[in-house]
Protein backbone atom coordinates (compact mmCIF):
# COMPACT_ATOMS: atom_id res chain seq x y z
CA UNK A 1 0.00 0.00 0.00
CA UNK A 2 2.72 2.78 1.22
CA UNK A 3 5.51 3.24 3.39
CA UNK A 4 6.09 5.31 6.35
CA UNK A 5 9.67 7.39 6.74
CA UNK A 6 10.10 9.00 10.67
CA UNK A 7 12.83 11.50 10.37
CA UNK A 8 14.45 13.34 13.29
CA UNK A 9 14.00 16.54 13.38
CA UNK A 10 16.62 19.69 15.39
CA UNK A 11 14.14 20.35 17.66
CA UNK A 12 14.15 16.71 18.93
CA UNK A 13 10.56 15.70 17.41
CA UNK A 14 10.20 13.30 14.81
CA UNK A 15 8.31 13.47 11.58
CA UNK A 16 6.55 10.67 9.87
CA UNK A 17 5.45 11.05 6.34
CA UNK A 18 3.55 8.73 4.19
CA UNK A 19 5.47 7.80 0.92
CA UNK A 20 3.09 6.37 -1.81
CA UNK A 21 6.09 4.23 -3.75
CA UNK A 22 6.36 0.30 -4.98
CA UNK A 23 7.36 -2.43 -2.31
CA UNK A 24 10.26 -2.59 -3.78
CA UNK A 25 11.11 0.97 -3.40
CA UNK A 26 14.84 1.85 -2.70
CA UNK A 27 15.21 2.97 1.44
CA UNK A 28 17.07 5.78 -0.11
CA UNK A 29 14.25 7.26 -2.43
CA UNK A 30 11.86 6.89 -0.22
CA UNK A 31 14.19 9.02 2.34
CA UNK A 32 15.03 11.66 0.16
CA UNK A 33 11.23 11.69 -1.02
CA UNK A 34 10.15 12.47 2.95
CA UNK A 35 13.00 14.77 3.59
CA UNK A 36 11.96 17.05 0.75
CA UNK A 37 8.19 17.21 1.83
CA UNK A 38 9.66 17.94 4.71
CA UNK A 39 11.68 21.03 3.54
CA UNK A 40 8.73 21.90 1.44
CA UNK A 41 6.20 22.04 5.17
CA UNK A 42 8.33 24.94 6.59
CA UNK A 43 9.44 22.59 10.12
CA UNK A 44 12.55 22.61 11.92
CA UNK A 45 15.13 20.99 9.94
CA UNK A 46 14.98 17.46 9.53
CA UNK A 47 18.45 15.53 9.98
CA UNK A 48 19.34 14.16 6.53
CA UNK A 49 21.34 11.51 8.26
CA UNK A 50 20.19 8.85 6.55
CA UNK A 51 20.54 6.13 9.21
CA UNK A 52 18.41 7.72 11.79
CA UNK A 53 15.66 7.40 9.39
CA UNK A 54 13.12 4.88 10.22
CA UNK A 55 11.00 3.48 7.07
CA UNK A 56 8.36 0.80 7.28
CA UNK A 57 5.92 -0.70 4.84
CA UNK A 58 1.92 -0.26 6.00
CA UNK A 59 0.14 -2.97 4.35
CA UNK A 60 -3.47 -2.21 4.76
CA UNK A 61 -5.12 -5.30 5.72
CA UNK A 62 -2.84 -6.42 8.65
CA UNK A 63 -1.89 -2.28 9.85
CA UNK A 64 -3.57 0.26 11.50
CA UNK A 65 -2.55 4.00 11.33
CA UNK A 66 -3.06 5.90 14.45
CA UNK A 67 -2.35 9.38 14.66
CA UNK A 68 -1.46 11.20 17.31
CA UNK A 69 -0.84 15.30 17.52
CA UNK A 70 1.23 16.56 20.46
């Protein structure tokens, strides 16, 4: 269905962003892809280390999403 990226941001938050890309997407497209619609949201800066990235796959029959706003 999609993947989720969680990047780190320099105000110590992290990001997650939904990334609508093939299963067998690259981890390093679908990073760059979050990291730039996160430039383009006006946040803090997100750390483009690429290995604090977290990126899953949300298949929607066996996931939920739940969303929380602090």
């Amino acid at each position: 269905m999609f993947w989720m990226v969680a990047l780190l941001a320099l105000d110590g938050r992290q990001y997650v962003y939904r990334v609508y890309a093939p299963r067998e997407a690259l981890p390093a497209d679908l990073f760059w892809a979050a990291f730039h619609c996160h430039d383009e949201s006006g946040g803090p800066r997100a750390s483009d280390w690429f290995d604090s990235a977290q990126i899953w796959w949300i298949d929607g029959e066996t996931a939920e999403l739940t969303v929380h706003q602090y």
